[in-house]
C-alpha atoms as a PDB file:
ATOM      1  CA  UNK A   1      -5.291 -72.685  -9.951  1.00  0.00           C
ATOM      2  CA  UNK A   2      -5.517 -68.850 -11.187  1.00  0.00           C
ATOM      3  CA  UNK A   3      -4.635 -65.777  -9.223  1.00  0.00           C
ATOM      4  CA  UNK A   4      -7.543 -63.179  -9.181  1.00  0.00           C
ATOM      5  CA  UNK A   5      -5.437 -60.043  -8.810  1.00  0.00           C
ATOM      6  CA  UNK A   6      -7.500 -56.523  -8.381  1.00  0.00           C
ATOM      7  CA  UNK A   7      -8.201 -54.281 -10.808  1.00  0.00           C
ATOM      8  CA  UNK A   8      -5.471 -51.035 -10.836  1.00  0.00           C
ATOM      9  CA  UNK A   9      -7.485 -47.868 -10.716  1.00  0.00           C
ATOM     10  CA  UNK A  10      -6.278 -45.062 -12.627  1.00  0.00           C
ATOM     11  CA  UNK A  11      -4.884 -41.825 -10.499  1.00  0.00           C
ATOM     12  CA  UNK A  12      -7.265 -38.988 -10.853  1.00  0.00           C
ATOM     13  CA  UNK A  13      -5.610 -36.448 -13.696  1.00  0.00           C
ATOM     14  CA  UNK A  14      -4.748 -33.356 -12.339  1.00  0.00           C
ATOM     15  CA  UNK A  15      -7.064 -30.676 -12.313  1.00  0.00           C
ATOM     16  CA  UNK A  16      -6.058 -27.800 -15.216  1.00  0.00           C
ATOM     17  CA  UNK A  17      -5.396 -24.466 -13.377  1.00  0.00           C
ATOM     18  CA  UNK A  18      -8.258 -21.643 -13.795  1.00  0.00           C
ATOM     19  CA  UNK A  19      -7.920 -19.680 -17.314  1.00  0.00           C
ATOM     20  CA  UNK A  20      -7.288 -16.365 -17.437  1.00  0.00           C
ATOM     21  CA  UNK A  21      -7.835 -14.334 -14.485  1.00  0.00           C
ATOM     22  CA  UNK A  22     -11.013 -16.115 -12.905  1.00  0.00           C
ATOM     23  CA  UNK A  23      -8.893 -16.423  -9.971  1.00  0.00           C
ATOM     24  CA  UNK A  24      -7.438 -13.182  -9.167  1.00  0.00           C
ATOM     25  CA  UNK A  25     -10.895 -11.613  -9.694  1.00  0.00           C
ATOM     26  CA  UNK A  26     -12.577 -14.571  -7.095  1.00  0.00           C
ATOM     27  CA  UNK A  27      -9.576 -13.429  -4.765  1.00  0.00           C
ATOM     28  CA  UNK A  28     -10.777  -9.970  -5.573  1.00  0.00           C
ATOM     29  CA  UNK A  29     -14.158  -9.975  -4.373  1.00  0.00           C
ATOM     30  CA  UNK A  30     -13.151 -12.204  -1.516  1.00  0.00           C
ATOM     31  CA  UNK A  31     -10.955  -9.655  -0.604  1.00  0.00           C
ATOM     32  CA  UNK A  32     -13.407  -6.409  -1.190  1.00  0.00           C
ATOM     33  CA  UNK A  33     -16.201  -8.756   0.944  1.00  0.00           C
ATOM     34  CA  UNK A  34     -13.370  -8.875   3.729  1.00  0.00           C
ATOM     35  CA  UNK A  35     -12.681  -5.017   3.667  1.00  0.00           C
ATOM     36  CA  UNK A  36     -16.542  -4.131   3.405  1.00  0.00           C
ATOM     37  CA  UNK A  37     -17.084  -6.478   6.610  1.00  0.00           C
ATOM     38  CA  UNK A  38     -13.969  -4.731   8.464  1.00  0.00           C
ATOM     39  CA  UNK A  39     -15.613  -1.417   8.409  1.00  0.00           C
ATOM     40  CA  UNK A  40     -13.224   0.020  11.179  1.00  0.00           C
ATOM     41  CA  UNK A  41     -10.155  -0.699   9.406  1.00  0.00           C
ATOM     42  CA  UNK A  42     -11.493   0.905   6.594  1.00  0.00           C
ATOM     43  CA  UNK A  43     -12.979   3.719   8.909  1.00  0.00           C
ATOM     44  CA  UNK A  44      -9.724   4.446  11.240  1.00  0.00           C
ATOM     45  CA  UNK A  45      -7.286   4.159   7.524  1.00  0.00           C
ATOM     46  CA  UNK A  46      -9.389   7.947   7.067  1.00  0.00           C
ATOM     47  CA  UNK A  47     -10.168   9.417  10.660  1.00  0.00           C
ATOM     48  CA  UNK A  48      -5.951   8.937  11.315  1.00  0.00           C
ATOM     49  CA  UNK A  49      -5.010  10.912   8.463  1.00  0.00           C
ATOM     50  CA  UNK A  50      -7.406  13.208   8.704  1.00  0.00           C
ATOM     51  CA  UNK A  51      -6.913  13.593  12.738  1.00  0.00           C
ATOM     52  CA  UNK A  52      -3.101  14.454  12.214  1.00  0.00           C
ATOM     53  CA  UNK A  53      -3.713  16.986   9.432  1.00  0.00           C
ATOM     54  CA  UNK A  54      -6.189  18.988  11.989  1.00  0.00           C
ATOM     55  CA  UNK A  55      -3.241  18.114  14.769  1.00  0.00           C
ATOM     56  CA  UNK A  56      -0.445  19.696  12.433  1.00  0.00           C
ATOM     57  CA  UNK A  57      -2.990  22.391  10.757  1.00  0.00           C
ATOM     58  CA  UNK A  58      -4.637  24.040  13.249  1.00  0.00           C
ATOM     59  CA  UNK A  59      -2.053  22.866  16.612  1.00  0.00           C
ATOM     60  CA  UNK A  60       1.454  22.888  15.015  1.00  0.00           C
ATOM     61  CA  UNK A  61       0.743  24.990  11.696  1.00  0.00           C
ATOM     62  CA  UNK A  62       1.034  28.605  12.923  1.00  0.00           C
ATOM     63  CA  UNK A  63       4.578  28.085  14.825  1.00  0.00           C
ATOM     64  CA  UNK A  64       5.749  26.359  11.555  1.00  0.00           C
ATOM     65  CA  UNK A  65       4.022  28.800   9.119  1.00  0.00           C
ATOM     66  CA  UNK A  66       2.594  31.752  10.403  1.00  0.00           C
ATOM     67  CA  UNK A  67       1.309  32.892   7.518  1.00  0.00           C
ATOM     68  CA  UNK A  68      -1.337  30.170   7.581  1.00  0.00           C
ATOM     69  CA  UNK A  69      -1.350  28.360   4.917  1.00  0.00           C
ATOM     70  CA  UNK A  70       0.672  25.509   6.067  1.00  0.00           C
ATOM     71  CA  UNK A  71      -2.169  23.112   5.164  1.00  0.00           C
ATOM     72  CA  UNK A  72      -0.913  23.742   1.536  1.00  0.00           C
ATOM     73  CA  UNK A  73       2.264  22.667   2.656  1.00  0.00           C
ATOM     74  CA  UNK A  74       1.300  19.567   4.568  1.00  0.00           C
ATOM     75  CA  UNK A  75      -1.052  17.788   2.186  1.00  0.00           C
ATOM     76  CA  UNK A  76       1.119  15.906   0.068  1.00  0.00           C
ATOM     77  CA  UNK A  77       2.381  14.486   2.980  1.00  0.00           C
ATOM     78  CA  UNK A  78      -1.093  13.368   4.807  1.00  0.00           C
ATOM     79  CA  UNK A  79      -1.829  11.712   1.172  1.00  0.00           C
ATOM     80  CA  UNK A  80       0.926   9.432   1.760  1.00  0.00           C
ATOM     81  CA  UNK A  81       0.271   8.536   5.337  1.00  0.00           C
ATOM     82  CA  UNK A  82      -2.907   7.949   4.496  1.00  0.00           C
ATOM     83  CA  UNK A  83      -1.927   5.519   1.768  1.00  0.00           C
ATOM     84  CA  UNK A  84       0.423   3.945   4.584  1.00  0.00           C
ATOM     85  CA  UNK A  85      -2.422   3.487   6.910  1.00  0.00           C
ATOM     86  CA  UNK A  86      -4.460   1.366   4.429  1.00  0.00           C
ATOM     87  CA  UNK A  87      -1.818  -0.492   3.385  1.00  0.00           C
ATOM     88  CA  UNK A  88      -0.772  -1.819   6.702  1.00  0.00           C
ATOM     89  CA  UNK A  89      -3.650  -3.736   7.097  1.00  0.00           C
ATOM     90  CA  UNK A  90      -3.012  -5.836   3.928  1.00  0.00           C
ATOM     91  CA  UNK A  91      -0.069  -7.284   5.860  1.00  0.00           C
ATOM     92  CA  UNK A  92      -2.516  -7.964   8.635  1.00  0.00           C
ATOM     93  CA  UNK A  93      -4.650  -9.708   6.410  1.00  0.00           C
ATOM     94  CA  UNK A  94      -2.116 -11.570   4.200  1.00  0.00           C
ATOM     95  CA  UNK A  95      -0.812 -13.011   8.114  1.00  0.00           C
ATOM     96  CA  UNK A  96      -4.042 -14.227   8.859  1.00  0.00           C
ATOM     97  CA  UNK A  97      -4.540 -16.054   6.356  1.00  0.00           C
ATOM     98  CA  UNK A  98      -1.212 -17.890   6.255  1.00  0.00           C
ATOM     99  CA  UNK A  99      -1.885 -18.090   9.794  1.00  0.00           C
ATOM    100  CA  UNK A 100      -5.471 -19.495   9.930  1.00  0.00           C
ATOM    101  CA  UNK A 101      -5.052 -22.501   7.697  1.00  0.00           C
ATOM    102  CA  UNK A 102      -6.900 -21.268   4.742  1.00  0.00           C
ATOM    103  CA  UNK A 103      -4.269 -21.492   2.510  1.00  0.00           C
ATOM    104  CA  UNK A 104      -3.976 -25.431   2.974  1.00  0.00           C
ATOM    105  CA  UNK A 105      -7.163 -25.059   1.093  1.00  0.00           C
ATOM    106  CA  UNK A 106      -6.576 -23.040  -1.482  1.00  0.00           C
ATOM    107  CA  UNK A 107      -3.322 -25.542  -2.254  1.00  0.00           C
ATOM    108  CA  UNK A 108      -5.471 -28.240  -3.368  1.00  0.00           C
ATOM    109  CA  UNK A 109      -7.401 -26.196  -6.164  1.00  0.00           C
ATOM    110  CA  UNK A 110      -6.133 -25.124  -9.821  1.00  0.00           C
ATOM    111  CA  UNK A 111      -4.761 -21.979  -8.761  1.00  0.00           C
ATOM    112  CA  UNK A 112      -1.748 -19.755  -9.712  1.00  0.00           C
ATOM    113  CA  UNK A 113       0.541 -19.014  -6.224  1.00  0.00           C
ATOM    114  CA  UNK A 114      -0.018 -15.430  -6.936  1.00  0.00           C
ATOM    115  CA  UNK A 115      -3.771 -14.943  -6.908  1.00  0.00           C
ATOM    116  CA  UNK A 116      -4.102 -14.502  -3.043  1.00  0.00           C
ATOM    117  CA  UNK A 117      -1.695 -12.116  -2.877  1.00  0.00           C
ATOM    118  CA  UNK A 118      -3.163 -10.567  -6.347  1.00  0.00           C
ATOM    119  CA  UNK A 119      -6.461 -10.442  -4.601  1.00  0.00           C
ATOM    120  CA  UNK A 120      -5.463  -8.972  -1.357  1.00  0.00           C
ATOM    121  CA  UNK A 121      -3.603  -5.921  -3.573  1.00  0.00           C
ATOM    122  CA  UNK A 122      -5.894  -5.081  -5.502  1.00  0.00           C
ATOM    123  CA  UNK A 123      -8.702  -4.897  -3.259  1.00  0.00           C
ATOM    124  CA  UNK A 124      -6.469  -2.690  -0.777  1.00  0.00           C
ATOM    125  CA  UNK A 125      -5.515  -0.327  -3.680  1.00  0.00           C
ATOM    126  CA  UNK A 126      -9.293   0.711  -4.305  1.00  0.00           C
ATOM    127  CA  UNK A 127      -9.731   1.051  -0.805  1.00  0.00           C
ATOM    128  CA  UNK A 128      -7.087   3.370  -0.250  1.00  0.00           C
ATOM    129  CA  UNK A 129      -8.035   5.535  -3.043  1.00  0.00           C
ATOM    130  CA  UNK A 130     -11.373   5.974  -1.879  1.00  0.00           C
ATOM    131  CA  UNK A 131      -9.754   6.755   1.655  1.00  0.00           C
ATOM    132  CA  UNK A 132      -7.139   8.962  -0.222  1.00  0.00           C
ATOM    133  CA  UNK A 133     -10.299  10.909  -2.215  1.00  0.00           C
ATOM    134  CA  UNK A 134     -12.172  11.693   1.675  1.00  0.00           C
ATOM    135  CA  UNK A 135      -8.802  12.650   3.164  1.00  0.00           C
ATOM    136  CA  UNK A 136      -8.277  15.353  -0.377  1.00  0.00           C
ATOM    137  CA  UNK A 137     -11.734  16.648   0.045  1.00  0.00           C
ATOM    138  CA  UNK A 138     -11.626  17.144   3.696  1.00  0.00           C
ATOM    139  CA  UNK A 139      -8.075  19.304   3.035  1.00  0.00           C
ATOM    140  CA  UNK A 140      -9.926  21.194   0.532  1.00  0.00           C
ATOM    141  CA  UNK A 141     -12.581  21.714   3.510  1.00  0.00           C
ATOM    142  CA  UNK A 142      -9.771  23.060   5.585  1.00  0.00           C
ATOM    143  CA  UNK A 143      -8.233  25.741   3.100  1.00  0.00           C
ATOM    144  CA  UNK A 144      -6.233  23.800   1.226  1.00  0.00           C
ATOM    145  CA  UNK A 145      -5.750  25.552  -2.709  1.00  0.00           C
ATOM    146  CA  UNK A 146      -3.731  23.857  -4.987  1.00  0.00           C
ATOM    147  CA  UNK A 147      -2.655  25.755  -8.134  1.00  0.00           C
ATOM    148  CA  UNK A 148      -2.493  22.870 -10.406  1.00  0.00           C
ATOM    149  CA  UNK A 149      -4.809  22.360 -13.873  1.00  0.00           C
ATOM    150  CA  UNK A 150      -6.541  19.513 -14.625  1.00  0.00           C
ATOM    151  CA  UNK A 151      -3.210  17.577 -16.304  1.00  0.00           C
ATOM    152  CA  UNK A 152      -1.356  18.155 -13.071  1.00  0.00           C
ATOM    153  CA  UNK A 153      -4.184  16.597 -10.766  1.00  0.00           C
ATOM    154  CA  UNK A 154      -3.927  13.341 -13.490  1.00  0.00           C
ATOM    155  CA  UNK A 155      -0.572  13.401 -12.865  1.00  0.00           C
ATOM    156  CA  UNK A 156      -0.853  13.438  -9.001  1.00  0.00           C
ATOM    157  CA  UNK A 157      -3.238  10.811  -9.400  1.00  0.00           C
ATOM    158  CA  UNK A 158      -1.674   8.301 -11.393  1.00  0.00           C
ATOM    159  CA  UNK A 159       1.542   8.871  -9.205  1.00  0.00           C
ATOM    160  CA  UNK A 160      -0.544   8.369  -5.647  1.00  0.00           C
ATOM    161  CA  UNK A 161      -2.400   5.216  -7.158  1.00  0.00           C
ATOM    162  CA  UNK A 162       1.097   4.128  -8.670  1.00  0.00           C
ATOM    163  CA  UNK A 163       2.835   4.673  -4.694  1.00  0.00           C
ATOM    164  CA  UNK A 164      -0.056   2.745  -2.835  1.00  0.00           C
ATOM    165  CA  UNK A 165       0.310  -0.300  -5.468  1.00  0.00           C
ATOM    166  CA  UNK A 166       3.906   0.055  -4.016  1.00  0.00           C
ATOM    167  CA  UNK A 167       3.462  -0.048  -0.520  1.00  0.00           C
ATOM    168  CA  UNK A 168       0.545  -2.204  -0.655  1.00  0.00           C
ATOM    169  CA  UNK A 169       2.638  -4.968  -2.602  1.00  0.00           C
ATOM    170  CA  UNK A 170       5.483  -4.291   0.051  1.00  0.00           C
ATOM    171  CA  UNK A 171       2.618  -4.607   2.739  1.00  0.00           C
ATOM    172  CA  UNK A 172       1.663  -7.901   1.680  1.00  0.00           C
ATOM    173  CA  UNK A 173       5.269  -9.212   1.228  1.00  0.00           C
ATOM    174  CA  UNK A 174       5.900  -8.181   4.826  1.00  0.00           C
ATOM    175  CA  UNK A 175       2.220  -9.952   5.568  1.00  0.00           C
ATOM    176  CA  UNK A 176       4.098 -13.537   4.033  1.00  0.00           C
ATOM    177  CA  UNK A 177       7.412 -12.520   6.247  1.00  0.00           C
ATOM    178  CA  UNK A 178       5.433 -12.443   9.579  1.00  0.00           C
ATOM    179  CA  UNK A 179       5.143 -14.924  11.813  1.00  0.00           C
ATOM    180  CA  UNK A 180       1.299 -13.848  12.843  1.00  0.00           C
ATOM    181  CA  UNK A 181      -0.952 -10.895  11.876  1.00  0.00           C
ATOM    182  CA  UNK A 182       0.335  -9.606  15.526  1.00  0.00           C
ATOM    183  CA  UNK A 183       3.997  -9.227  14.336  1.00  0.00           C
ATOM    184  CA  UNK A 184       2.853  -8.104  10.630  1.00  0.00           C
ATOM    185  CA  UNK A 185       1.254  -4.718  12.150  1.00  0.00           C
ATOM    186  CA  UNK A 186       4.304  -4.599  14.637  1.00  0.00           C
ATOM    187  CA  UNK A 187       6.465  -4.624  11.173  1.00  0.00           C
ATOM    188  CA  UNK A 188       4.282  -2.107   9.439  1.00  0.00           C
ATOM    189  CA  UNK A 189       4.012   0.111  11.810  1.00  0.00           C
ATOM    190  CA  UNK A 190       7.809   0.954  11.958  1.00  0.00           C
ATOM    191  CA  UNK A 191       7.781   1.850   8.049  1.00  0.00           C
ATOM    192  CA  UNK A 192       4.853   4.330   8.626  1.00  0.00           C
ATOM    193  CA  UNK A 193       7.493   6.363  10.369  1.00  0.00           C
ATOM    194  CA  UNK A 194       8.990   7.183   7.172  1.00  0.00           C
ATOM    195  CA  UNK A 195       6.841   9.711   6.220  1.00  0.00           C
ATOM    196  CA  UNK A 196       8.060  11.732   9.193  1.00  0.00           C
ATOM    197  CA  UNK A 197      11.370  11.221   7.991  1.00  0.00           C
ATOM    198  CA  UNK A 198      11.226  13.439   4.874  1.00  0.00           C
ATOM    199  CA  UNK A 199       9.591  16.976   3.595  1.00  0.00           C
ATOM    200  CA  UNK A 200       6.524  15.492   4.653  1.00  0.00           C
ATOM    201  CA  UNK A 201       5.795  18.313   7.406  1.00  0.00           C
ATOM    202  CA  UNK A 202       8.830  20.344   7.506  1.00  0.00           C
ATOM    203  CA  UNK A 203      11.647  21.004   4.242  1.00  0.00           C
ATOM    204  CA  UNK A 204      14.570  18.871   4.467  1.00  0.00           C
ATOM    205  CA  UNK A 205      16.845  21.713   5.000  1.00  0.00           C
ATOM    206  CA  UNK A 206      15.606  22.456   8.730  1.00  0.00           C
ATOM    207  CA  UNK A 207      17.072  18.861  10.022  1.00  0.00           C
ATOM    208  CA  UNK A 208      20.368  17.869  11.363  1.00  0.00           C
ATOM    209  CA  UNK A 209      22.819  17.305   8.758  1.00  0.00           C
ATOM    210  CA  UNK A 210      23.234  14.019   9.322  1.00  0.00           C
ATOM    211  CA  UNK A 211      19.243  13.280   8.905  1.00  0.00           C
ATOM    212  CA  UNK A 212      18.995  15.516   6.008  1.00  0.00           C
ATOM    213  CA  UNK A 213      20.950  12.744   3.639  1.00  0.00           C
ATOM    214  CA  UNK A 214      18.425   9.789   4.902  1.00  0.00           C
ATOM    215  CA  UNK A 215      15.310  12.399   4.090  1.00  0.00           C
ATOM    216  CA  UNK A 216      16.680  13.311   0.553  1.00  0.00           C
ATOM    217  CA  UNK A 217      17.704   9.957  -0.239  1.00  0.00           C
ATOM    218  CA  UNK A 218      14.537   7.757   0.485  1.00  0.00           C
ATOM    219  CA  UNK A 219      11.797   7.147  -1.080  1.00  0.00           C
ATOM    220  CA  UNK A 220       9.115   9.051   0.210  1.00  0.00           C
ATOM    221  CA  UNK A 221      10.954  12.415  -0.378  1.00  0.00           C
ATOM    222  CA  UNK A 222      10.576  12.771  -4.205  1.00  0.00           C
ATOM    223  CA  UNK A 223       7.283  11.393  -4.088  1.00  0.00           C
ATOM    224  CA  UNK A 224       6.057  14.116  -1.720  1.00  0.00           C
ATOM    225  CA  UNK A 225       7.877  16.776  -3.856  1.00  0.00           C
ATOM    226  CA  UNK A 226       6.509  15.380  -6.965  1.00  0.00           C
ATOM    227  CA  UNK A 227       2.576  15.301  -5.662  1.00  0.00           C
ATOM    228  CA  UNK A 228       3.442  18.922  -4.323  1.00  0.00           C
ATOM    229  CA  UNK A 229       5.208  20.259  -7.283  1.00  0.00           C
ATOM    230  CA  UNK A 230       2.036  18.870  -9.717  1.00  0.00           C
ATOM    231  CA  UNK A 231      -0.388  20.235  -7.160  1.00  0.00           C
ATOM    232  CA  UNK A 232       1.247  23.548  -5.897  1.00  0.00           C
ATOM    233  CA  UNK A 233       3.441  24.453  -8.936  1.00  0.00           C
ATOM    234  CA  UNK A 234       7.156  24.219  -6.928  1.00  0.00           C
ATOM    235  CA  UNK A 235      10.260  23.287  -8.711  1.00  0.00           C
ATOM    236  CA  UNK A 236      10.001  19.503 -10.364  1.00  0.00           C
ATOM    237  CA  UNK A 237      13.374  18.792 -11.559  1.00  0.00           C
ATOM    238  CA  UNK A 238      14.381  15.721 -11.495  1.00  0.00           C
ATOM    239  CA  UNK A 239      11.962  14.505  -8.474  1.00  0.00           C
ATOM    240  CA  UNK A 240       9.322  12.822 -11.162  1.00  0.00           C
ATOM    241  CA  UNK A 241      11.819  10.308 -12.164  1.00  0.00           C
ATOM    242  CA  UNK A 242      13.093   9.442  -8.692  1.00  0.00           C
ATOM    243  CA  UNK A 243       9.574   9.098  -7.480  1.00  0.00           C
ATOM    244  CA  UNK A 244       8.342   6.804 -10.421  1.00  0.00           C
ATOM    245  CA  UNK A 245      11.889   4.820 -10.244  1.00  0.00           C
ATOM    246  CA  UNK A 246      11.212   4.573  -6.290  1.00  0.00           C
ATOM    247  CA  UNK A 247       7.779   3.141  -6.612  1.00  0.00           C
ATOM    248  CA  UNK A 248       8.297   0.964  -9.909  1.00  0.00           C
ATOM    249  CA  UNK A 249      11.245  -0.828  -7.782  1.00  0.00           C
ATOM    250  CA  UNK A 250       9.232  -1.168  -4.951  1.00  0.00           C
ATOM    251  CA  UNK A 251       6.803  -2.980  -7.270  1.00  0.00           C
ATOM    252  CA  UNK A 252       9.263  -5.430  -8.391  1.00  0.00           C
ATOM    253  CA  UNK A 253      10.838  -6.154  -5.841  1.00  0.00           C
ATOM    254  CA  UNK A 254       8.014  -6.662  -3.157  1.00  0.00           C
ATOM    255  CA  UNK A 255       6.281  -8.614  -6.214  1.00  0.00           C
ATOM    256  CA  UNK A 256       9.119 -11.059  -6.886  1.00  0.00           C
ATOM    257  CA  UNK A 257      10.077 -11.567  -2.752  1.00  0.00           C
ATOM    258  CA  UNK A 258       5.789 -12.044  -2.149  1.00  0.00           C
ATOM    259  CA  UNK A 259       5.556 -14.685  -4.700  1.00  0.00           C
ATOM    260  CA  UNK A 260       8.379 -16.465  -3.715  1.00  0.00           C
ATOM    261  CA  UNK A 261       7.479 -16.344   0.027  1.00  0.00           C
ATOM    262  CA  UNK A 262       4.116 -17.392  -0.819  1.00  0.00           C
ATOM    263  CA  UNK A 263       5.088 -20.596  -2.957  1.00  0.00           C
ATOM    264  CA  UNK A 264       7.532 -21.268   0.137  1.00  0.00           C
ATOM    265  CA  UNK A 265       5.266 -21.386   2.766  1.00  0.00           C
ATOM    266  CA  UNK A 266       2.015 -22.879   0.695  1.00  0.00           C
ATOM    267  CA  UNK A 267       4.505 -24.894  -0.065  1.00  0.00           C
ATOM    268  CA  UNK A 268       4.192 -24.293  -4.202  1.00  0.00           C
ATOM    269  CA  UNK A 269       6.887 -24.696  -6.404  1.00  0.00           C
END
């Protein structure tokens, strides 16, 4: 008598991952179709900025500089903020979709770990220079006259684009690191107070000793000086390399800890 066994079927070969950067760019559009829906994210990212520069301008400006022309002074700083108020809601977004299940989807397709979080940066970083552009014109709107050529706005360019790549990529790292989108704008929102902890709106040299060494010494300091030095034609010195060095290891660092939170909780290897 013979044994009829069943016939073995082959496992299904893994699917090759996605060449090139097909991914990241679907992750891009996903992520510029997400922005264009959230219109009041994108909205309140400009009218916050642009709401505190009228607030210190035309409210705090004349007791600070009574010549008038603090707005020259306080631009630099309201670029920044501005870039801090678009990036926080990459962190919002990054938590909702580790939060919402999504990303249980995305595991079983050919993808690289990093093209979410690609996706969501990108996106975020033309976003914010778009709000960064209204929040420039609007300061020119209000008096603001910067002295610098045509090589120093490139310059103050490629360092604001290079600073919200920064803070975006340290946005979206902290978006991985939260337990919800809740707690992710809870996080951001204590890092936007940075900004008011440097020569954002006043020079260094009018705080308490003690705060003066955290303003000098963080990161937000040389960038300011840098953007206003290009812009305004103040002292540079050494503030250009601090402020590239600042943003470059923000970069790296945010880059490396985001992928590896991302492979940990997608659970990737």
């Amino acid at each position: 008598m013979t044994t009829m066994t069943a016939p073995v079927s082959a496992a299904p070969a893994p699917r090759p991952r996605l060449r090139g950067f097909t991914a990241e760019a679907v992750f891009v559009r996903r992520s510029m179709i997400q922005s264009l829906r959230d219109g009041e994210s994108l909205s309140m990212s400009i009218m916050l900025p642009v709401m505190l520069m009228l607030l210190f301008t035309f409210v705090f400006g004349g007791a600070l500089d009574p010549s008038g022309s603090y707005v020259d002074y306080v631009v630099p700083g309201i670029i920044l903020l501005c870039a801090g108020f678009g990036a926080a809601t990459t962190a919002t977004y990054v938590a909702r979709d580790m939060s919402s299940g999504i990303i249980d989807r995305f595991r079983t397709m050919p993808l690289r770990s990093g093209a979410v979080l690609t996706g969501h940066v990108i996106s975020s970083l033309a976003r914010n220079l778009l709000a960064t552009a209204v929040v420039i014109g609007v300061a020119l709107l209000l008096g603001f006259s910067p002295t610098g050529d045509v090589a120093a706005w490139v310059g103050a360019a490629a360092l604001i684009a290079l600073y919200i790549l920064a803070i975006t990529y340290l946005f979206a790292a902290i978006g991985l690191a939260a337990g919800s989108p809740e707690a992710a704008s809870g996080y951001g929102f204590i890092l936007l107070f940075l900004p008011y902890l440097s020569s954002a709106f006043v020079p260094v040299d009018t705080m308490p000793a003690w705060l003066q060494w955290f303003a000098d010494n963080q990161p937000i300091t040389p960038i300011i000086e840098t953007i206003r030095g290009l812009l305004m034609g103040t002292e540079l010195g050494t503030e250009p390399l601090w402020a590239i060095g600042w943003c470059v290891l923000i970069v790296a660092v945010s880059a490396v800890w985001g992928a590896w939170l991302f492979r940990r909780r997608s659970g990737r290897r």
